[in-house]
Protein backbone atom coordinates (compact mmCIF):
# COMPACT_ATOMS: atom_id res chain seq x y z
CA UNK A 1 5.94 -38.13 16.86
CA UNK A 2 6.09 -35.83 13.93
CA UNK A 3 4.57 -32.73 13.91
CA UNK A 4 2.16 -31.73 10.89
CA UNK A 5 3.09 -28.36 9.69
CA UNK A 6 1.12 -26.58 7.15
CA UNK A 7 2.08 -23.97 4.27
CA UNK A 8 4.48 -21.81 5.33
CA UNK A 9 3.20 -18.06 5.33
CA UNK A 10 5.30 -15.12 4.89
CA UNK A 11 3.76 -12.28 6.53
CA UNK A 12 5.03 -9.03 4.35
CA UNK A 13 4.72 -5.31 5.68
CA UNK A 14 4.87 -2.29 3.85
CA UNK A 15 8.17 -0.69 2.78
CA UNK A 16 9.26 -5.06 2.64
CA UNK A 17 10.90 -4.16 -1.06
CA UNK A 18 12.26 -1.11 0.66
CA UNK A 19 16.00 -1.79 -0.53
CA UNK A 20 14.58 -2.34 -4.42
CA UNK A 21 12.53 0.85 -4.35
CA UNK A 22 15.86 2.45 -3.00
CA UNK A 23 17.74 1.01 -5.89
CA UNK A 24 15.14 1.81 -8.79
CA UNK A 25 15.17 5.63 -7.18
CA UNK A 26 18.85 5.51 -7.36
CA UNK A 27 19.27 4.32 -11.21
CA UNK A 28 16.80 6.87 -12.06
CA UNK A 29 18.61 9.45 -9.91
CA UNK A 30 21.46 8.23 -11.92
CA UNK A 31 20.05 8.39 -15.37
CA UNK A 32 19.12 11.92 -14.96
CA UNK A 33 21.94 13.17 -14.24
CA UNK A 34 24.53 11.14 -16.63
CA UNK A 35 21.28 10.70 -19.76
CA UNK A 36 22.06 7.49 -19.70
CA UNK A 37 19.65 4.35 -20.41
CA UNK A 38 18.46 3.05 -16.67
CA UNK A 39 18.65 -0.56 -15.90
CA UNK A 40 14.82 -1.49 -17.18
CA UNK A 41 13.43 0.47 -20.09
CA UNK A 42 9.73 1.65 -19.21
CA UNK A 43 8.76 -0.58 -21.84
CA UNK A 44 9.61 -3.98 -19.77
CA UNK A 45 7.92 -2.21 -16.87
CA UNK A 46 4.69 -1.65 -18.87
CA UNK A 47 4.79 -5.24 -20.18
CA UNK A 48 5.09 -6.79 -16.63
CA UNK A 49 2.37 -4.33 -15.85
CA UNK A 50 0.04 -5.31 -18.62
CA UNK A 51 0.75 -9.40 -17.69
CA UNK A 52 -0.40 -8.48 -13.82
CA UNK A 53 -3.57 -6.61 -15.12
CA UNK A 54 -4.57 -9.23 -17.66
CA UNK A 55 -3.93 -12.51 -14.83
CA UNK A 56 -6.10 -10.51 -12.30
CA UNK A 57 -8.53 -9.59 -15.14
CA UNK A 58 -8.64 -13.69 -16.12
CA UNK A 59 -8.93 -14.89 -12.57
CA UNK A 60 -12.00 -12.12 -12.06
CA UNK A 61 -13.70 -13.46 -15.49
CA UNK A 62 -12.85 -16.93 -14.78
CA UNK A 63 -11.45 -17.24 -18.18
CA UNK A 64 -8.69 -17.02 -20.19
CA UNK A 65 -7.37 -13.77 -22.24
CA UNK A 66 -5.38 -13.06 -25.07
CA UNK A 67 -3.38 -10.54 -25.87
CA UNK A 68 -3.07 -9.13 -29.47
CA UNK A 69 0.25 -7.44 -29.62
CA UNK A 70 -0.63 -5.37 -33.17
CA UNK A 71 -3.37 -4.04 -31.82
CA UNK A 72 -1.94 -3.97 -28.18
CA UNK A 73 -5.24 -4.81 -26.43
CA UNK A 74 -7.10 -7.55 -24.58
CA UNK A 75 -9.62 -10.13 -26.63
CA UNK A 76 -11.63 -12.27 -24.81
């Protein structure tokens, strides 16, 4: 007999993207000292940032957004 297994759940802790954060801290470290440009400009940080805020701001409205890069906000 086979036994029925449902979704597989990862269970994450804090400190779980403990070696990334250690690696962003370290390229900024990094840039500091040598001026040079890090690995991701704050501007695709800020862009991933404003994607999150606008998919948790859809699924809380129920509806879809826009955004309206020339103006750089939200319509609805």
């Amino acid at each position: 007999m086979f036994k029925k297994s449902g979704p597989s759940r990862v269970e994450r802790r804090p400190g779980a993207f403990d070696s990334a954060t250690r690696a962003h801290i370290r390229n900024f470290l990094e840039c500091v000292q040598s001026r040079k440009d890090p690995n991701a400009p704050v501007e695709a940080g800020q862009a991933a940032n404003i994607v999150l805020c606008m998919a948790m701001q859809s699924l809380r409205q129920g509806r879809r957004l826009k955004w309206n890069p020339a103006s750089r906000t939200v319509e609805t």
